[in-house]
C-alpha atoms as a PDB file:
ATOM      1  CA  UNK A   1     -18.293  -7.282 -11.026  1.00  0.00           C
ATOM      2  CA  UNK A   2     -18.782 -10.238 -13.414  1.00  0.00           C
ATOM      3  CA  UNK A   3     -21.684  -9.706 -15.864  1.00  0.00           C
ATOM      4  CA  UNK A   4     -22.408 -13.016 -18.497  1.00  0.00           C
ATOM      5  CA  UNK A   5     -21.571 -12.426 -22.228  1.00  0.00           C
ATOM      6  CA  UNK A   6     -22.828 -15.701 -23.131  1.00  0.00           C
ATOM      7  CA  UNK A   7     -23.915 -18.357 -21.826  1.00  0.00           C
ATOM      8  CA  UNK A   8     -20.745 -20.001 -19.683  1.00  0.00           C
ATOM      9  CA  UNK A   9     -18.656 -16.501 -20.567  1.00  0.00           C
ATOM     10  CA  UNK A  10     -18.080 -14.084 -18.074  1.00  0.00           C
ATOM     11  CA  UNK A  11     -16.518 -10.417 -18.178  1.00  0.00           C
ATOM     12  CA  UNK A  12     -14.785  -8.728 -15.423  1.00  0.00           C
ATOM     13  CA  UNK A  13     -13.542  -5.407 -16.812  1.00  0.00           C
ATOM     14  CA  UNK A  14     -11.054  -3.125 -15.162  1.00  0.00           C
ATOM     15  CA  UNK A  15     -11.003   0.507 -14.530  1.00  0.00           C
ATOM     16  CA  UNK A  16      -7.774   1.112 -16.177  1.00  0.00           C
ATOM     17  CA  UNK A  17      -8.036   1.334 -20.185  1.00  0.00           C
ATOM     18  CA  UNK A  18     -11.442  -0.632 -19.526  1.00  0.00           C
ATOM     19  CA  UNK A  19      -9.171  -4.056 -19.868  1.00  0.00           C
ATOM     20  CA  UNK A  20     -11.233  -7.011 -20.465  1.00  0.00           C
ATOM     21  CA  UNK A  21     -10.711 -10.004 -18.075  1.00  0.00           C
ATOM     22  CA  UNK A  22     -12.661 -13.336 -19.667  1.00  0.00           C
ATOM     23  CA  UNK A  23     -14.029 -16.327 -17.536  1.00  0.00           C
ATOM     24  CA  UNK A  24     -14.768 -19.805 -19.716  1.00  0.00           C
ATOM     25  CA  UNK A  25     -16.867 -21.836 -17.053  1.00  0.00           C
ATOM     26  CA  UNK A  26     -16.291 -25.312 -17.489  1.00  0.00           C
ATOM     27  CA  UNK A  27     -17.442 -28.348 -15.485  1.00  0.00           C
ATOM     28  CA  UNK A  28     -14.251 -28.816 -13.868  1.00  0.00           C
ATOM     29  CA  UNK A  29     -13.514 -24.989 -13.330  1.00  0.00           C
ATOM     30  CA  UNK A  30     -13.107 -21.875 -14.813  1.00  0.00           C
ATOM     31  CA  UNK A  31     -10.391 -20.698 -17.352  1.00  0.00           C
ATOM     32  CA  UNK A  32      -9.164 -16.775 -16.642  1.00  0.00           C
ATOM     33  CA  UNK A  33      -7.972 -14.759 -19.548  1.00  0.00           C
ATOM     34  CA  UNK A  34      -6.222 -11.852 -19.037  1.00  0.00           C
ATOM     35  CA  UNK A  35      -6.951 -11.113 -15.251  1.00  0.00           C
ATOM     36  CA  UNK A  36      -6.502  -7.287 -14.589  1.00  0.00           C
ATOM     37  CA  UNK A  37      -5.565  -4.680 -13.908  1.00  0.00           C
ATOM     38  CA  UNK A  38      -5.273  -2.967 -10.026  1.00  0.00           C
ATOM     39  CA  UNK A  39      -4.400  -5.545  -7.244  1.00  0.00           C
ATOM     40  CA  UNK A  40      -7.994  -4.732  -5.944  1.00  0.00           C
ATOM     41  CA  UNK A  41     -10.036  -5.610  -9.041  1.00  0.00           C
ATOM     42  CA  UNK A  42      -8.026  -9.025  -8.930  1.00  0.00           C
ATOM     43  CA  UNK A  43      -8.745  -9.781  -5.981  1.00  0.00           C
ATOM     44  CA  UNK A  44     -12.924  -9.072  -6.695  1.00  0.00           C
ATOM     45  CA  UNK A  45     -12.788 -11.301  -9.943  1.00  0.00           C
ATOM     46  CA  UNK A  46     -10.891 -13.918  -6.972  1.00  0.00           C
ATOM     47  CA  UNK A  47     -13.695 -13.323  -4.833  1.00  0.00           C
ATOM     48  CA  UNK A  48     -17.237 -13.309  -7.180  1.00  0.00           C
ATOM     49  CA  UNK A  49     -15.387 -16.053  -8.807  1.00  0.00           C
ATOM     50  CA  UNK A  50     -15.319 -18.406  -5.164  1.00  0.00           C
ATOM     51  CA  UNK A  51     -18.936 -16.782  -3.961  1.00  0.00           C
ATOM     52  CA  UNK A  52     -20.021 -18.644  -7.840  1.00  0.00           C
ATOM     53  CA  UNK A  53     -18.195 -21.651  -7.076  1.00  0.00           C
ATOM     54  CA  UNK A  54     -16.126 -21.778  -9.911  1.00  0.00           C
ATOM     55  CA  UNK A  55     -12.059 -22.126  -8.640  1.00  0.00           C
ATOM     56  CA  UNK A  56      -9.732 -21.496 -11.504  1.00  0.00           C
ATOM     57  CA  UNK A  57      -8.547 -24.815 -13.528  1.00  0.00           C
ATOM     58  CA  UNK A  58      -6.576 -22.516 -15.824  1.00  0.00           C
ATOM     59  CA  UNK A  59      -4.785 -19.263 -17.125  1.00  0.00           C
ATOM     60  CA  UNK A  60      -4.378 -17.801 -20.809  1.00  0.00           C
ATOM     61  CA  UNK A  61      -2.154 -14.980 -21.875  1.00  0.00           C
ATOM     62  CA  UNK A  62      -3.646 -13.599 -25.327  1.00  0.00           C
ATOM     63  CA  UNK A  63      -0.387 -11.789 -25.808  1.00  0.00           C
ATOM     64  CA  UNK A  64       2.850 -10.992 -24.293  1.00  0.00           C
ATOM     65  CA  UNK A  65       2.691  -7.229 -23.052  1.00  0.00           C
ATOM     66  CA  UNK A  66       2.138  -6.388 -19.220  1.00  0.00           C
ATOM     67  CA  UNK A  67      -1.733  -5.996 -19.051  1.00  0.00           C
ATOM     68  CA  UNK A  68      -2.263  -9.185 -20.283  1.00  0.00           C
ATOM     69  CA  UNK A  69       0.590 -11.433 -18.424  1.00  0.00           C
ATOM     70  CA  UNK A  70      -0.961 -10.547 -15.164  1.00  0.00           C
ATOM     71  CA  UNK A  71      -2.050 -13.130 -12.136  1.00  0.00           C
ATOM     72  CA  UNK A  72      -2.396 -13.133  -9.094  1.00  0.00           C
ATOM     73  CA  UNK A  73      -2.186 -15.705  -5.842  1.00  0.00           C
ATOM     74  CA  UNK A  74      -5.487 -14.903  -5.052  1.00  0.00           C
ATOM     75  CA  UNK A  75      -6.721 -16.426  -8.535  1.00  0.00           C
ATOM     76  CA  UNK A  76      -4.649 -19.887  -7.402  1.00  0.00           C
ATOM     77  CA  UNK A  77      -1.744 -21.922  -8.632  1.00  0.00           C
ATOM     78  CA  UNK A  78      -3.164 -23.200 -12.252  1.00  0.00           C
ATOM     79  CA  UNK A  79      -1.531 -23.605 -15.204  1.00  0.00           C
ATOM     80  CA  UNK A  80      -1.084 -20.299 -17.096  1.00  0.00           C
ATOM     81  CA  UNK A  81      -0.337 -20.727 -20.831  1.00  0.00           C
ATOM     82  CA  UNK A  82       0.261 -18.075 -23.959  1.00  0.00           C
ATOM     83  CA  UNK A  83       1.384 -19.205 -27.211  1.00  0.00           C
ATOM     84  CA  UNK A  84       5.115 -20.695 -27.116  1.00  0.00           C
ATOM     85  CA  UNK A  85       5.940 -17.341 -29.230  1.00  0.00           C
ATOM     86  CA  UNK A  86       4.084 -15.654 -26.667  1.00  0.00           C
ATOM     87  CA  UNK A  87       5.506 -17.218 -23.914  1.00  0.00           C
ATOM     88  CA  UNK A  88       9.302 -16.565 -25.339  1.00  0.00           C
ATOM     89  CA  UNK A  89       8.919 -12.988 -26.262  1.00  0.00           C
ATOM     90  CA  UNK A  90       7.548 -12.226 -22.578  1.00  0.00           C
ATOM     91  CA  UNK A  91      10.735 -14.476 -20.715  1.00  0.00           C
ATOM     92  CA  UNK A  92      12.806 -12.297 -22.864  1.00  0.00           C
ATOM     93  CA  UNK A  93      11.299  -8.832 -22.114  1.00  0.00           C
ATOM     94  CA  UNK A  94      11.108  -9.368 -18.768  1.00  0.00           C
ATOM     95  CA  UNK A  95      14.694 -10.734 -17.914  1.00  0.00           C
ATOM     96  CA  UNK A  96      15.694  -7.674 -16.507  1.00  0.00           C
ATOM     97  CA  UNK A  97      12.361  -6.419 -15.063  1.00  0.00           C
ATOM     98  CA  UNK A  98      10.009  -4.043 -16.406  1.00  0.00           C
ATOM     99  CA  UNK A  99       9.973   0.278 -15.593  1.00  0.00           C
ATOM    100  CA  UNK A 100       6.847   0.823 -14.278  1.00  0.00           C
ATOM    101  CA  UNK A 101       7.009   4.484 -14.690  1.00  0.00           C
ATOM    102  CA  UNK A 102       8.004   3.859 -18.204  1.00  0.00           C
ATOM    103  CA  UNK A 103       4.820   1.731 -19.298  1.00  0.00           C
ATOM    104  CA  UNK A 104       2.332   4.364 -17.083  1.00  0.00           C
ATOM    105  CA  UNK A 105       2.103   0.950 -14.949  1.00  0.00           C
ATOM    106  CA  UNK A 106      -0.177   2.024 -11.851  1.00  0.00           C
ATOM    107  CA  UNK A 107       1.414   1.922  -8.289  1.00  0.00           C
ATOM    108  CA  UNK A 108      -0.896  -0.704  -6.845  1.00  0.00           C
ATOM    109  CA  UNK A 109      -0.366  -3.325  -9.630  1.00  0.00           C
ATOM    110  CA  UNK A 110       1.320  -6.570  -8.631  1.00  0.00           C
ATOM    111  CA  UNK A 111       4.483  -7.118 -10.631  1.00  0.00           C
ATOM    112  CA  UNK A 112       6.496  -9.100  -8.866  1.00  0.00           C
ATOM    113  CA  UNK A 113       6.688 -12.470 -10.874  1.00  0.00           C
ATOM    114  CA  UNK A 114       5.028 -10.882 -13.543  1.00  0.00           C
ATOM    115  CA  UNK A 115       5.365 -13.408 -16.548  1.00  0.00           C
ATOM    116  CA  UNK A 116       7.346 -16.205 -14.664  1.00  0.00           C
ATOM    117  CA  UNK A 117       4.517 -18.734 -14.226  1.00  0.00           C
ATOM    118  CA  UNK A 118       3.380 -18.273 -17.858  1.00  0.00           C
ATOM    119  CA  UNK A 119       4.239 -21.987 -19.882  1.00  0.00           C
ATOM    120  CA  UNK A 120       4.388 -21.778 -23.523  1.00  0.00           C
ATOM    121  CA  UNK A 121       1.950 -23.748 -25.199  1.00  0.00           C
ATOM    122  CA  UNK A 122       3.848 -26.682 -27.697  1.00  0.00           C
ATOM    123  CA  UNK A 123       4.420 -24.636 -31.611  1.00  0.00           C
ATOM    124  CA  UNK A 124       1.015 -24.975 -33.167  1.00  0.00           C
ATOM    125  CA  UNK A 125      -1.184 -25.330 -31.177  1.00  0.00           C
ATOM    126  CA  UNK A 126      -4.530 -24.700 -31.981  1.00  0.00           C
ATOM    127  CA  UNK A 127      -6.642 -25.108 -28.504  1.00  0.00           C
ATOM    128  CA  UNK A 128      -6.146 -24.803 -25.091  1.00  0.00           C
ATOM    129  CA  UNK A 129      -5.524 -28.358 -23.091  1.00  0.00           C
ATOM    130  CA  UNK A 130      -8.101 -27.549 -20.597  1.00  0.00           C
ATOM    131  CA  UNK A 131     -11.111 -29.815 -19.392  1.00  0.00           C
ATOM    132  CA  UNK A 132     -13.922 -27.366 -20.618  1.00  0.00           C
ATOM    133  CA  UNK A 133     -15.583 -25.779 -23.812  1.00  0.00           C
ATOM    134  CA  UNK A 134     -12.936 -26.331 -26.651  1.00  0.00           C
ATOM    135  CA  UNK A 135     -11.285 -23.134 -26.903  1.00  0.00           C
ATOM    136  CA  UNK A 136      -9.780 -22.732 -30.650  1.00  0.00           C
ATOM    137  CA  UNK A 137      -6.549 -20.659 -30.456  1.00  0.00           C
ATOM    138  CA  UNK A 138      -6.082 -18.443 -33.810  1.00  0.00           C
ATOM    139  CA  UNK A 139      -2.597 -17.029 -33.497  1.00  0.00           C
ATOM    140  CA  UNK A 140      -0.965 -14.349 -36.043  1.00  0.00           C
ATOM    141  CA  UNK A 141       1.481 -11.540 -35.734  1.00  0.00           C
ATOM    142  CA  UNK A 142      -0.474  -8.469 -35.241  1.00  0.00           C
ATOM    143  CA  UNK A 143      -0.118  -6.128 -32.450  1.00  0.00           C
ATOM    144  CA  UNK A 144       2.769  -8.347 -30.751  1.00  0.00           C
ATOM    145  CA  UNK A 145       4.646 -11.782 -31.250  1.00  0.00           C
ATOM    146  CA  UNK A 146       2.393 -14.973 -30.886  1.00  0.00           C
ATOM    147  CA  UNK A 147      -0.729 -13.097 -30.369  1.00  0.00           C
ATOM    148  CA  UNK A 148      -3.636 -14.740 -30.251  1.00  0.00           C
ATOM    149  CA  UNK A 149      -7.293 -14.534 -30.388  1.00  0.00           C
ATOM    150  CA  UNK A 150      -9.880 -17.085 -28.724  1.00  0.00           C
ATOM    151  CA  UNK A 151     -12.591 -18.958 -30.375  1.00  0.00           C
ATOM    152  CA  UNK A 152     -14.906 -20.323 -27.563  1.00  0.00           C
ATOM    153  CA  UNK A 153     -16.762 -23.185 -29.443  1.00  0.00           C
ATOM    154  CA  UNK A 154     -20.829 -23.446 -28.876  1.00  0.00           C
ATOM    155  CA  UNK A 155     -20.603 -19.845 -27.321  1.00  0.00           C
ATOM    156  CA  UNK A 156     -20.192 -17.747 -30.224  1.00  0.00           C
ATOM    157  CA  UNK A 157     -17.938 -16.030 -28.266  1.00  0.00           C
ATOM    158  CA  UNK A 158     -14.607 -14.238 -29.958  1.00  0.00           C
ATOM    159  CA  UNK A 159     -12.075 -13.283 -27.420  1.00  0.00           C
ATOM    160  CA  UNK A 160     -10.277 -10.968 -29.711  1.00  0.00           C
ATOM    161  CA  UNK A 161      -6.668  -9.865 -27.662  1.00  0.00           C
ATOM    162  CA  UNK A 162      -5.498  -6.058 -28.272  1.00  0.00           C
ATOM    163  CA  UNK A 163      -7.779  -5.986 -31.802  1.00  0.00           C
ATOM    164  CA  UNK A 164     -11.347  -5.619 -32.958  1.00  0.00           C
ATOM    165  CA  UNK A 165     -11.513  -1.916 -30.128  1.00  0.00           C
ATOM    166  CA  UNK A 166     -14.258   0.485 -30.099  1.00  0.00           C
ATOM    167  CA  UNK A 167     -11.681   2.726 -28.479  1.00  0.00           C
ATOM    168  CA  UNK A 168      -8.480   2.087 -29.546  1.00  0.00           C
ATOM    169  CA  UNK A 169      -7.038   2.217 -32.973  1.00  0.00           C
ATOM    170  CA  UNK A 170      -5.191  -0.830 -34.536  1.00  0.00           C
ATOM    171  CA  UNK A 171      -1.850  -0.638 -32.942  1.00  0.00           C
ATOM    172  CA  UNK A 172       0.908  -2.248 -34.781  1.00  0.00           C
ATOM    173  CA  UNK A 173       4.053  -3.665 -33.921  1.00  0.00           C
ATOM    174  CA  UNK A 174       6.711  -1.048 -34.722  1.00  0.00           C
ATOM    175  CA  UNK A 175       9.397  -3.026 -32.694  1.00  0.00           C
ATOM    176  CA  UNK A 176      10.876  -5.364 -34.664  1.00  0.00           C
ATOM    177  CA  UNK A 177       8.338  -7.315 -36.956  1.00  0.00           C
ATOM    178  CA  UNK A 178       9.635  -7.022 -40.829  1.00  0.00           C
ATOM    179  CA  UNK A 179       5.793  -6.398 -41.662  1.00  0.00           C
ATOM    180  CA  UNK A 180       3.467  -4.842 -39.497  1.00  0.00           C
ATOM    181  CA  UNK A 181       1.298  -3.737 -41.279  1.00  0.00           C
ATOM    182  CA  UNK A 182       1.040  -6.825 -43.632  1.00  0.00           C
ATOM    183  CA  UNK A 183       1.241  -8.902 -40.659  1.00  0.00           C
ATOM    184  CA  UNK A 184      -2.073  -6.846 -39.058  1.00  0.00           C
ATOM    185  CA  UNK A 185      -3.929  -7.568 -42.271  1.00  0.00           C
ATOM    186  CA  UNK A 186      -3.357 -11.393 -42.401  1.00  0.00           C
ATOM    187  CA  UNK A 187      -4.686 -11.472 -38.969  1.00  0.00           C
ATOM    188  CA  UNK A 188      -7.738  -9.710 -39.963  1.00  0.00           C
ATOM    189  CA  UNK A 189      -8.225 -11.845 -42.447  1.00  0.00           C
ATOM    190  CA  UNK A 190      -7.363 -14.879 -40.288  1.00  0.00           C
ATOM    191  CA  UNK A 191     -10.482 -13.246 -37.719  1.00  0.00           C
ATOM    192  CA  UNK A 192     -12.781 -12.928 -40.666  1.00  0.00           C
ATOM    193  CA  UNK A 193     -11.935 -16.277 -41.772  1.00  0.00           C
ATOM    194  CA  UNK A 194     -12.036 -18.159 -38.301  1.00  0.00           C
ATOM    195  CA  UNK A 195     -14.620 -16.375 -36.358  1.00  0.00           C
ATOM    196  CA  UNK A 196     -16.665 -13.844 -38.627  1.00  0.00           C
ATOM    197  CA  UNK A 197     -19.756 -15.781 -37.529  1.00  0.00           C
ATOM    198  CA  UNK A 198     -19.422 -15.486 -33.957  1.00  0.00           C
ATOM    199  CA  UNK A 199     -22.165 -13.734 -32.164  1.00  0.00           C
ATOM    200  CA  UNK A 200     -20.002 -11.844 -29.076  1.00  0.00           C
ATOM    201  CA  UNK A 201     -16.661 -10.146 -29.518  1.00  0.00           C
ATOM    202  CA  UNK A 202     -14.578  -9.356 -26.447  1.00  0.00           C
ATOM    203  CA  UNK A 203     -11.549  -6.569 -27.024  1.00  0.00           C
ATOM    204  CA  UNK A 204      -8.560  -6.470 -25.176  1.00  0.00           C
ATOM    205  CA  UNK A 205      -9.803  -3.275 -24.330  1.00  0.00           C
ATOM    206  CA  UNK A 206     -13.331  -1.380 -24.573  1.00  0.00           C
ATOM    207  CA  UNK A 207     -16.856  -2.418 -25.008  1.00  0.00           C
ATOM    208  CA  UNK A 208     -17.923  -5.687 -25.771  1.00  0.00           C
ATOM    209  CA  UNK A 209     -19.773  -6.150 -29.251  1.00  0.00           C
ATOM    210  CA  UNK A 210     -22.658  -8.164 -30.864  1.00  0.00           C
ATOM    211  CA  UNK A 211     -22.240  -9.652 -34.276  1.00  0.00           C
ATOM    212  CA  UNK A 212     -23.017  -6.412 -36.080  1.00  0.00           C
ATOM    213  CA  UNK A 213     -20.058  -4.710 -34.031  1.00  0.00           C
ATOM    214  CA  UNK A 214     -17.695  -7.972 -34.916  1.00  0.00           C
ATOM    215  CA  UNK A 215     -18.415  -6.732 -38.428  1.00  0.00           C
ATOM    216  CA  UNK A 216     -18.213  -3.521 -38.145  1.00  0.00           C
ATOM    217  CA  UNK A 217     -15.003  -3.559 -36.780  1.00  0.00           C
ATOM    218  CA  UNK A 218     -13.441  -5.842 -39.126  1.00  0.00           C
ATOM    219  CA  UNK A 219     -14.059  -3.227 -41.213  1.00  0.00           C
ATOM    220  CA  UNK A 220     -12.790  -0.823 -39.724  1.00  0.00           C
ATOM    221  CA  UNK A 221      -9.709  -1.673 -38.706  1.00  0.00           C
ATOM    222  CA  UNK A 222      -8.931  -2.879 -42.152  1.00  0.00           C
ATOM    223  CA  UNK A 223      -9.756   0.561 -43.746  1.00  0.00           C
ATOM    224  CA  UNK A 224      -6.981   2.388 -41.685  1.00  0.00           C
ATOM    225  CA  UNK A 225      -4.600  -0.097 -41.915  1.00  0.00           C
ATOM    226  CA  UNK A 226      -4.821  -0.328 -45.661  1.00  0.00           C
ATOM    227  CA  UNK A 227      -4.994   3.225 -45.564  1.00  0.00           C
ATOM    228  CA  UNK A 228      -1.623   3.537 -43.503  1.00  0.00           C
ATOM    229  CA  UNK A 229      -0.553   1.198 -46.325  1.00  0.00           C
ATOM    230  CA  UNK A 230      -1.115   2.928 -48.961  1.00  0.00           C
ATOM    231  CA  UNK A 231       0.659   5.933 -47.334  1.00  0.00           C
ATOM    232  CA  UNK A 232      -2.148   8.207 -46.318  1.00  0.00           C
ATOM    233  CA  UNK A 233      -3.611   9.364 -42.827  1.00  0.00           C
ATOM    234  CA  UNK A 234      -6.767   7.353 -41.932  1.00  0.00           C
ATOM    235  CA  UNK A 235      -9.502   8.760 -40.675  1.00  0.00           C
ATOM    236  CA  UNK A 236     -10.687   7.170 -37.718  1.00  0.00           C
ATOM    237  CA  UNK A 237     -13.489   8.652 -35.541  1.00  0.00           C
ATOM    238  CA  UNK A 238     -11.343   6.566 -32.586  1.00  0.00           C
ATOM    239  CA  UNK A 239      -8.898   9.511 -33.176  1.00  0.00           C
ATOM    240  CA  UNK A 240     -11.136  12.189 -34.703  1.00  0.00           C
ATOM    241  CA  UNK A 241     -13.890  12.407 -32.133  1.00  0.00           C
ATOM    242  CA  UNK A 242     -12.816  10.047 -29.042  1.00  0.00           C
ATOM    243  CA  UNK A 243     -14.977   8.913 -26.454  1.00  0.00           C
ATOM    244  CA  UNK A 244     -13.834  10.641 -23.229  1.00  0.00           C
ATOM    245  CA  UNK A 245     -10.951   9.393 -21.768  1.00  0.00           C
ATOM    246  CA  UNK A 246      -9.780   8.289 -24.543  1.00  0.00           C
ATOM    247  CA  UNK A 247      -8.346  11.375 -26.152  1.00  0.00           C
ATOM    248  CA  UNK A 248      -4.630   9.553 -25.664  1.00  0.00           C
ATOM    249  CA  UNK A 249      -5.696   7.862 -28.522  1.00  0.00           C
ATOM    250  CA  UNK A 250      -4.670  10.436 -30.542  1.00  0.00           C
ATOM    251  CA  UNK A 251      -1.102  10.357 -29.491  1.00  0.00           C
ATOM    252  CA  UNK A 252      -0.825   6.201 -30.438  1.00  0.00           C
ATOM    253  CA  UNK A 253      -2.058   7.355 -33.794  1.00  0.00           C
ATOM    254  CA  UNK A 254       0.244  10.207 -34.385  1.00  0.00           C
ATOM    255  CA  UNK A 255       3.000   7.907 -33.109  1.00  0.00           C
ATOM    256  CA  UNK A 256       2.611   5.224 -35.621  1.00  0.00           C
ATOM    257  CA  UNK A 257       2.146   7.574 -38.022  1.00  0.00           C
ATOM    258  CA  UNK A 258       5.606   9.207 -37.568  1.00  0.00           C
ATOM    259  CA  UNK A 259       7.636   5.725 -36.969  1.00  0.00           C
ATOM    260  CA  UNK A 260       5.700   4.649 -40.833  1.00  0.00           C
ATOM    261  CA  UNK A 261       6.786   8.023 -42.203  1.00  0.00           C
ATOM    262  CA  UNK A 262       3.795   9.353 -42.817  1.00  0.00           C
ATOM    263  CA  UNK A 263       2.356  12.885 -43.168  1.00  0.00           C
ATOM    264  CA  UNK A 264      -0.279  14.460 -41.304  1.00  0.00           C
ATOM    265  CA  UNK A 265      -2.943  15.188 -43.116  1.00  0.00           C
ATOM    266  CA  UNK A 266      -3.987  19.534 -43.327  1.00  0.00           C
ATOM    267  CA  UNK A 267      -7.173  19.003 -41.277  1.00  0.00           C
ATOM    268  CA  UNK A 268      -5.254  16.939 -38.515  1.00  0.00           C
ATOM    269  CA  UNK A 269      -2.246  19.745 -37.834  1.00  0.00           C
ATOM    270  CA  UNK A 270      -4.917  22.497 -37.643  1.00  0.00           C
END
């Protein structure tokens, strides 16, 4: 079901790790950001979308990991654009197909020609070419390569990618990136920076915030990454005292704990 965020921004969230799909509504169309996740709850946003009388103009790809390269026929052939880093990294991971079983992918997701209709957008650029409410692209490194958050101008609205959770943790980029944690820290800066004043935040996954919950989890997310670089455990109520559900949590943190070297603190191995 599509509930309003903001005036002219729509969510559609999923059952599956309560993934985020965005609508822009524009005169022309709409713009569809991240459509997911089960074949069925495509086809719905498809549907409230038509019974609205908005058809899809457009496609964005905040970053290039499965979840978020989804589309879908039903959604229509328009453009579908990531960041040309983006757009490169997900060609390249998906040459030789993806293991479903691997990535906890669920059976009744559509993968076939997942990523090949996604166009990277030209180096630089810094909005999407779309005939609607500008839509400031703020790329950075964090979480994968040629991330990027969405600024929707006159909305207040931040479309903030896998960042800025109530239920997930910051969760770096281990594979690869020479800095990952530095890189995660310029991005919340670049966030702050770009979009601190915006009134609606909208994570890849979880709950969708107000401006006190845009600030709040700024702050957040910059305490345990400076505390993972500094070298010490963060405490993090995401992994202390999860919502339910969310428990798995716990095993991303102790993960990225053990591929940055470091220890567990007493209270956590008890």
């Amino acid at each position: 079901m599509l509930r309003e965020v903001a005036e002219g921004v729509l969510v559609h969230t999923s059952e599956w790790c309560q993934t985020n799909a965005v609508i822009v509504v524009g005169e022309a169309g709409a713009l569809v950001v991240d459509p997911g996740i089960h074949e069925s709850e495509i086809d719905c946003l498809a549907d409230d979308l038509q019974s609205a009388g908005h058809t899809v103009v457009a496609g964005f790809a905040t970053h290039p990991h499965w979840d978020h390269l989804l589309w879908h026929p039903a959604l229509g052939a328009a453009d579908h654009w990531a960041t040309a880093l983006a757009a490169d990294t997900a060609r390249r991971r998906l040459a030789n197909g993806i293991d479903a079983k691997r990535f906890g992918i669920p059976d009744d997701v559509r993968l076939d020609g997942l990523g090949d209709d996604i166009a990277g957008l030209p180096d630089g650029a810094d909005r999407i070419p779309w005939d609607g409410p500008t839509v400031h692209i703020l790329e950075h490194r964090a979480h994968a390569p040629g991330h990027a958050a969405l600024l929707i101008d006159g909305a207040g609205v931040l479309v903030a990618g896998d960042m800025l959770s109530d239920v997930f943790v910051p969760m770096l980029d281990l594979a690869g990136a020479p800095d990952p944690l530095g890189d995660y820290l310029a991005a919340l800066l670049l966030l702050e920076a770009q979009a601190g004043e915006a009134t609606v935040v909208i994570p890849g996954h979880g709950s969708v915030g107000d401006a006190s919950a845009l600030r709040d989890r700024l702050a957040r997310d910059r305490a345990y990454v400076e505390a993972l670089a500094e070298g010490f455990e963060p405490h993090d109520a995401r992994v202390e005292a999860p919502r339910g559900g969310w428990e798995f949590v716990r095993s991303v943190h102790e993960r990225q704990l053990d591929q940055l070297s470091i220890p567990r603190s007493p209270a956590a191995e008890d």
